[in-house]
Protein backbone atom coordinates (compact mmCIF):
# COMPACT_ATOMS: atom_id res chain seq x y z
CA UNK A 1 0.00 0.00 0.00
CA UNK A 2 2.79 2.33 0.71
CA UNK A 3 4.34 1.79 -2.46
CA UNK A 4 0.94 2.38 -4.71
CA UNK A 5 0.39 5.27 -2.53
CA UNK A 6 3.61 6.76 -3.21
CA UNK A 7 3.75 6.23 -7.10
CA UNK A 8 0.64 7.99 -6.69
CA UNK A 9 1.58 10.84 -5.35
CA UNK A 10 4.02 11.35 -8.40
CA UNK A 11 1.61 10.79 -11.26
CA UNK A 12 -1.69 11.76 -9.15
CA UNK A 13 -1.01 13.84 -6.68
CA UNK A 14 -4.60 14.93 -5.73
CA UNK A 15 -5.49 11.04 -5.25
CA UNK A 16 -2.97 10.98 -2.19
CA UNK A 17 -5.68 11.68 0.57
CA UNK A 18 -7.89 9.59 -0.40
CA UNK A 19 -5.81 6.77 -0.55
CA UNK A 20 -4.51 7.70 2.76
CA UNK A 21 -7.96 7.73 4.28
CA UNK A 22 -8.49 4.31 2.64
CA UNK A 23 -5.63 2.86 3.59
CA UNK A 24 -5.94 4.17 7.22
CA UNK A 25 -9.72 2.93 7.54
CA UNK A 26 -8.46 -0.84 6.44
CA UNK A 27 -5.72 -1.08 8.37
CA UNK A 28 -8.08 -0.48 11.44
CA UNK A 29 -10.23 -3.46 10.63
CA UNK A 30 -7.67 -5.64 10.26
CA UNK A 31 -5.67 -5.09 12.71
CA UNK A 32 -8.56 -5.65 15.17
CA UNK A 33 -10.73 -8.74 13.92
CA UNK A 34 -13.40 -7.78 17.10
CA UNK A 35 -14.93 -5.22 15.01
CA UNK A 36 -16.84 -5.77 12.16
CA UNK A 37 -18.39 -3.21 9.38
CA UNK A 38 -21.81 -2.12 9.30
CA UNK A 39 -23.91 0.60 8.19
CA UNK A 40 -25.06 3.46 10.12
CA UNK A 41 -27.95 5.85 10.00
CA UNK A 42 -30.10 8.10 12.35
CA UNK A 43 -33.71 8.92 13.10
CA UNK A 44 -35.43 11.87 14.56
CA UNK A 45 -34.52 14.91 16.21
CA UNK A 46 -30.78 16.12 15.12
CA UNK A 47 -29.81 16.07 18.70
CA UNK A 48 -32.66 13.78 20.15
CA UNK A 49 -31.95 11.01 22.50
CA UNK A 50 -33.91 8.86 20.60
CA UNK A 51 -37.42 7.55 20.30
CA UNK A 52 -39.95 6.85 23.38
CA UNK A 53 -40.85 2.92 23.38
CA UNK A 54 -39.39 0.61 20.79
CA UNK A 55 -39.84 -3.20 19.75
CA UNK A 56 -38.00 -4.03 23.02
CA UNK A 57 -40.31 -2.97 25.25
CA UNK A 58 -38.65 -0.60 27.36
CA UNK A 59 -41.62 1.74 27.25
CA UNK A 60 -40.94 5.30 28.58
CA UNK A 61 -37.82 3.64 30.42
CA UNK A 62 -35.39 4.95 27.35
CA UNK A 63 -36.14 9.01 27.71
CA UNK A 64 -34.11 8.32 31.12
CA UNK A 65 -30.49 8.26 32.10
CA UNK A 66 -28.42 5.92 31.65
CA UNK A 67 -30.80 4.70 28.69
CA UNK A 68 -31.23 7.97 27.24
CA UNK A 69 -29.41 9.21 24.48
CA UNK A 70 -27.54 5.83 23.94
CA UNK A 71 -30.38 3.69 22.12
CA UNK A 72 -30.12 2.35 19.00
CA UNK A 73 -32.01 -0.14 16.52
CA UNK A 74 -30.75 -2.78 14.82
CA UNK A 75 -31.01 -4.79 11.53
CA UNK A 76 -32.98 -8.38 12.26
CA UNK A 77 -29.93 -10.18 12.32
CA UNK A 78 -28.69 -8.31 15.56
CA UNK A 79 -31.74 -7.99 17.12
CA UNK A 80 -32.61 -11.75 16.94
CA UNK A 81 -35.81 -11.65 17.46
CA UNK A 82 -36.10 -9.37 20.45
CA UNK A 83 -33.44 -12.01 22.21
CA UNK A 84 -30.85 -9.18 21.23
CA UNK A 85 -32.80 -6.68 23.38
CA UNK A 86 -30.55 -4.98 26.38
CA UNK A 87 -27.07 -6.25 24.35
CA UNK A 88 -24.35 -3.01 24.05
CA UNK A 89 -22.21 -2.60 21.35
CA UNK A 90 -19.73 0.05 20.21
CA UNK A 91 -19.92 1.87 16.61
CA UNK A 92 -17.37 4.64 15.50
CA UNK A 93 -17.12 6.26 12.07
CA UNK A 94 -13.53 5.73 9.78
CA UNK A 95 -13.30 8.93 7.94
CA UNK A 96 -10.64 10.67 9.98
CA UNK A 97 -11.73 14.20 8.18
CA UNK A 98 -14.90 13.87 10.24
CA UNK A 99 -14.49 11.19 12.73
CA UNK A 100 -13.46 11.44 15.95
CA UNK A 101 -11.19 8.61 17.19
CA UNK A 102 -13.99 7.51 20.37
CA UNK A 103 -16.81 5.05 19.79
CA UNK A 104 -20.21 5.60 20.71
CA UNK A 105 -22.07 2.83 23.06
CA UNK A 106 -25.31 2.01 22.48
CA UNK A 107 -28.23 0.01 23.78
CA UNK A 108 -30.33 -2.25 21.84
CA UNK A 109 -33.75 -1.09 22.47
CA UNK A 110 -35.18 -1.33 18.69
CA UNK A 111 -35.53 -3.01 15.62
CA UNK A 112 -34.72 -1.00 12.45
CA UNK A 113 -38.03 0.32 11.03
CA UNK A 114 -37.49 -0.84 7.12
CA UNK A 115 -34.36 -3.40 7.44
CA UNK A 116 -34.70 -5.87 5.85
CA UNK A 117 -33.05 -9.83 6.67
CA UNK A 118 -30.89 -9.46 3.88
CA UNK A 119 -29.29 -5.87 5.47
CA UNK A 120 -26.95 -8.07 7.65
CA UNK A 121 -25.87 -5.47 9.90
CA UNK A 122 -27.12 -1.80 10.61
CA UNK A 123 -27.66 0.83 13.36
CA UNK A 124 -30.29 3.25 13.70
CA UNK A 125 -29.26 5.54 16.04
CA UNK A 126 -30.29 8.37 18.05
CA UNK A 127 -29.51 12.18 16.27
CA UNK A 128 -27.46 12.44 19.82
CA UNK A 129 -25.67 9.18 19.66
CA UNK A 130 -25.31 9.67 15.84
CA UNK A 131 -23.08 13.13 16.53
CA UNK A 132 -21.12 12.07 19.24
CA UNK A 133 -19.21 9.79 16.39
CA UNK A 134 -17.57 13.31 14.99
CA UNK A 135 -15.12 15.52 15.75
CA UNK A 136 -16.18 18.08 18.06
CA UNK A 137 -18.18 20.61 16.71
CA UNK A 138 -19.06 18.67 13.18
CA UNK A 139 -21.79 16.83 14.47
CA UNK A 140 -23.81 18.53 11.94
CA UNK A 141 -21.69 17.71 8.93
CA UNK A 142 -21.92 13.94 10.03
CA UNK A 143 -25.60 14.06 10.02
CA UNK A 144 -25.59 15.63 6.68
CA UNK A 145 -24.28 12.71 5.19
CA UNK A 146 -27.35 10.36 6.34
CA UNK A 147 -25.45 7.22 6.23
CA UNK A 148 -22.24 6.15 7.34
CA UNK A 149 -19.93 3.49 6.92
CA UNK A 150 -19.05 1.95 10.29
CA UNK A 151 -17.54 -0.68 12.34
CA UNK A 152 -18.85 -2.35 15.85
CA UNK A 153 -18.16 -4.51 18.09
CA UNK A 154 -20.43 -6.34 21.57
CA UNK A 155 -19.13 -4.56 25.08
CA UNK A 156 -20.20 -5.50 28.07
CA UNK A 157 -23.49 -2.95 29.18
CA UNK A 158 -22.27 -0.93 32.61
CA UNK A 159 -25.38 0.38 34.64
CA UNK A 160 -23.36 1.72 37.15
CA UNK A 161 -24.78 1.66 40.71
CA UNK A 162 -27.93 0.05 38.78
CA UNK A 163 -28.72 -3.49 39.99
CA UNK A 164 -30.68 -6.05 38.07
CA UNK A 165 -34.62 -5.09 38.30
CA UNK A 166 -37.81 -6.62 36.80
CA UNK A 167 -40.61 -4.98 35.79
CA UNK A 168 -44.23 -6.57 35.88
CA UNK A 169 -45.75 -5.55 32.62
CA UNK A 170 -49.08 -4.48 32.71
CA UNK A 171 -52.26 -7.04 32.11
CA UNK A 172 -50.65 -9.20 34.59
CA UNK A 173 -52.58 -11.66 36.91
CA UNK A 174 -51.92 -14.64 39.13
CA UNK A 175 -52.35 -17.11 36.07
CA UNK A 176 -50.57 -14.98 33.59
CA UNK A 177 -47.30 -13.16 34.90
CA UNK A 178 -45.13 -10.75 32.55
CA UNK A 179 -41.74 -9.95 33.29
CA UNK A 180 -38.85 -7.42 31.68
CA UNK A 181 -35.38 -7.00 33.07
CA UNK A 182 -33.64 -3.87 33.28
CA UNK A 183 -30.05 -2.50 33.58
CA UNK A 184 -28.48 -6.52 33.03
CA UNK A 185 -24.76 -5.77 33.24
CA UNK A 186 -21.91 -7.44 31.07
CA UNK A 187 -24.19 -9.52 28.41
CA UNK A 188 -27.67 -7.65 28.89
CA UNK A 189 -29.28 -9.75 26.76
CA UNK A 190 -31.60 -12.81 28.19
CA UNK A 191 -31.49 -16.67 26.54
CA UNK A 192 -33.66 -17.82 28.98
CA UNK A 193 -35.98 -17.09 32.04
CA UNK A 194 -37.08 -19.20 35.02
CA UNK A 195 -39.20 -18.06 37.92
CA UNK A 196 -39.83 -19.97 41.45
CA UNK A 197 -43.39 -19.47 43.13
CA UNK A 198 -43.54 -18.89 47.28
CA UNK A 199 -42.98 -22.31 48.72
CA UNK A 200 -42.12 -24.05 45.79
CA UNK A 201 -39.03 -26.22 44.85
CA UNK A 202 -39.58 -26.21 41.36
CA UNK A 203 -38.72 -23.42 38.85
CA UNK A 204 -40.63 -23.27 35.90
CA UNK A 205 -39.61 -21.50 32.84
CA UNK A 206 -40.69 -18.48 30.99
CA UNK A 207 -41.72 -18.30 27.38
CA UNK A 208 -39.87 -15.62 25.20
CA UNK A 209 -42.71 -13.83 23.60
CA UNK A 210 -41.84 -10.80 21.77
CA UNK A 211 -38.69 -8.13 22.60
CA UNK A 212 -37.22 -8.32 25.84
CA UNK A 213 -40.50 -9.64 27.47
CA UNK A 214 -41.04 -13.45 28.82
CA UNK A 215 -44.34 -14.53 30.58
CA UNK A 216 -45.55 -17.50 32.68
CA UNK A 217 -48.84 -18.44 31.45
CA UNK A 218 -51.17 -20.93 33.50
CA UNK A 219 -52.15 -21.86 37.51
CA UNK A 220 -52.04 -20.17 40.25
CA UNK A 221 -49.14 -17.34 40.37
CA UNK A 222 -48.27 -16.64 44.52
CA UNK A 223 -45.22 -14.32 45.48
CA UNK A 224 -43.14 -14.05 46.37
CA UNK A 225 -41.16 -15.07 43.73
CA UNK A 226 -37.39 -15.40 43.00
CA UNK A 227 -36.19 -15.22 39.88
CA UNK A 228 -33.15 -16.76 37.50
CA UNK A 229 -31.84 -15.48 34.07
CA UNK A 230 -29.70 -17.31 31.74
CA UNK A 231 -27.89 -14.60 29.32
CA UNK A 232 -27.93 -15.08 25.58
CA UNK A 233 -24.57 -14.84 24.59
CA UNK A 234 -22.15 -16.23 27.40
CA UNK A 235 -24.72 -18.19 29.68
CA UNK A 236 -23.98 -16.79 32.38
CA UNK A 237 -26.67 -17.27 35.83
CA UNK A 238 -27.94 -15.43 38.25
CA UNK A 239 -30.75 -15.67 40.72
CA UNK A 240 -32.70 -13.00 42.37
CA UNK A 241 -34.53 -15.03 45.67
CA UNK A 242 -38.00 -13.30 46.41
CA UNK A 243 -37.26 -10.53 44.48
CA UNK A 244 -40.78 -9.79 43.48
CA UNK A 245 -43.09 -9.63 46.75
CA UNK A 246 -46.31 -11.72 47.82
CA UNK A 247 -48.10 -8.04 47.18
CA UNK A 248 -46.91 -7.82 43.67
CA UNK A 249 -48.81 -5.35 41.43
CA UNK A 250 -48.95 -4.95 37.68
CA UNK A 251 -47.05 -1.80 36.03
CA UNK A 252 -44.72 -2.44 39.44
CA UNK A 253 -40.55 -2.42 39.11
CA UNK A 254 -38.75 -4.25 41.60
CA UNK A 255 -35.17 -3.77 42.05
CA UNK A 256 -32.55 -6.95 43.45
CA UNK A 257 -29.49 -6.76 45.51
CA UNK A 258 -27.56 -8.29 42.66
CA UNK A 259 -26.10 -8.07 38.63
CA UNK A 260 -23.84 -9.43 36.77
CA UNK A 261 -20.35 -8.29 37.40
């Protein structure tokens, strides 16, 4: 590459950034097989943190810290449907005219409106997560160009001083109980979900239904009841005992004395 570039410079001289640029964005790829190239767009306000809701499920749970401003979605491949919920990744721009050298982190909370299976990897992110990728001060220039050319790579997810919590979604009864987890450090995403009624030996496990939500559907739910996660990616355990109370409520979030460290 150094010779091409430099024979180049002689007979093209003009081409010699460029090639630079080129040269300096595939080196960086190489040279660290953990990241891996995607595409990268935003959605909605140019400095917005990013959209209320989402296919995960989070609800209203994204417009706050440390969720806000660090949501993305993802192309179906990532977001595996919904079992890619709560996984963090890294994504930094290559152009070193307009990129900054820092990666942004992001949350999956989404799946891409309009990607399609055969878009293997892309992130739609936040107009504030979106900027942060550029130099300082050219976060609208970035914009401007709509779409980037990326790489990422997984990271563990950090809530710090955030322990693991579940939320009982709303609609549920003593026959029918519907869980989500927040702030899951390390792999934050779920592979499976098993729950253990008040004096009970047996834990019985959760269905996966849509985005990050799992449910328990028939007899005769009594709390309190502990609860045990199996993450997605590295299987890693962890069980919350009587976590969620005898006086459980629906719409209710309650918060364990443990995470994943």
């Amino acid at each position: 590459m150094a010779a091409l570039s430099f024979s180049f410079s002689i007979i093209f001289p003009f081409l010699l950034p460029t090639l630079l640029s080129l040269h300096s964005a595939v080196s960086f790829q190489v040279s660290d097989p953990q990241w891996h190239p995607a595409i990268a767009t935003w959605y909605g306000e140019a400095d917005g943190d990013g959209s209320t809701g989402g296919a995960c499920g989070y609800g209203s749970l994204v417009d706050v810290v440390p969720y806000k401003a660090r949501v993305g979605a993802v192309s179906p491949l990532l977001f595996k449907g919904g079992e890619g919920c709560g996984a963090c990744y890294k994504v930094k721009c290559l152009d070193p005219s307009i990129c900054s050298r820092r990666a942004v982190t992001v949350i999956i909370t989404d799946e891409c409106p309009g990607c399609s299976s055969e878009q293997n990897h892309v992130f739609d992110l936040s107009g504030a997560a979106f900027s942060r990728m550029a130099i300082g001060g050219h976060g609208p220039q970035l914009r401007n160009r709509g779409e980037l050319s990326v790489v990422y790579r997984r990271t563990p997810c950090k809530y710090r001083n955030e322990n693991i919590a579940f939320h009982v979604n709303e609609g549920s009864t003593e026959s029918w109980l519907s869980l989500l987890v927040e702030y899951e450090d390390g792999d934050g995403d779920i592979g499976s979900m098993q729950i253990q009624p008040a004096n009970s030996a047996q834990w019985l496990n959760m269905e996966h239904i849509w985005g990050a939500t799992w449910c328990l559907n028939g007899g005769s739910l009594k709390g309190p009841f502990s609860v045990r996660i199996t993450t997605l990616s590295t299987k890693q355990t962890l069980s919350a005992r009587d976590v969620i109370p005898r006086n459980w409520s629906p719409k209710a979030t309650y918060t364990s004395r443990l995470n994943f460290s």
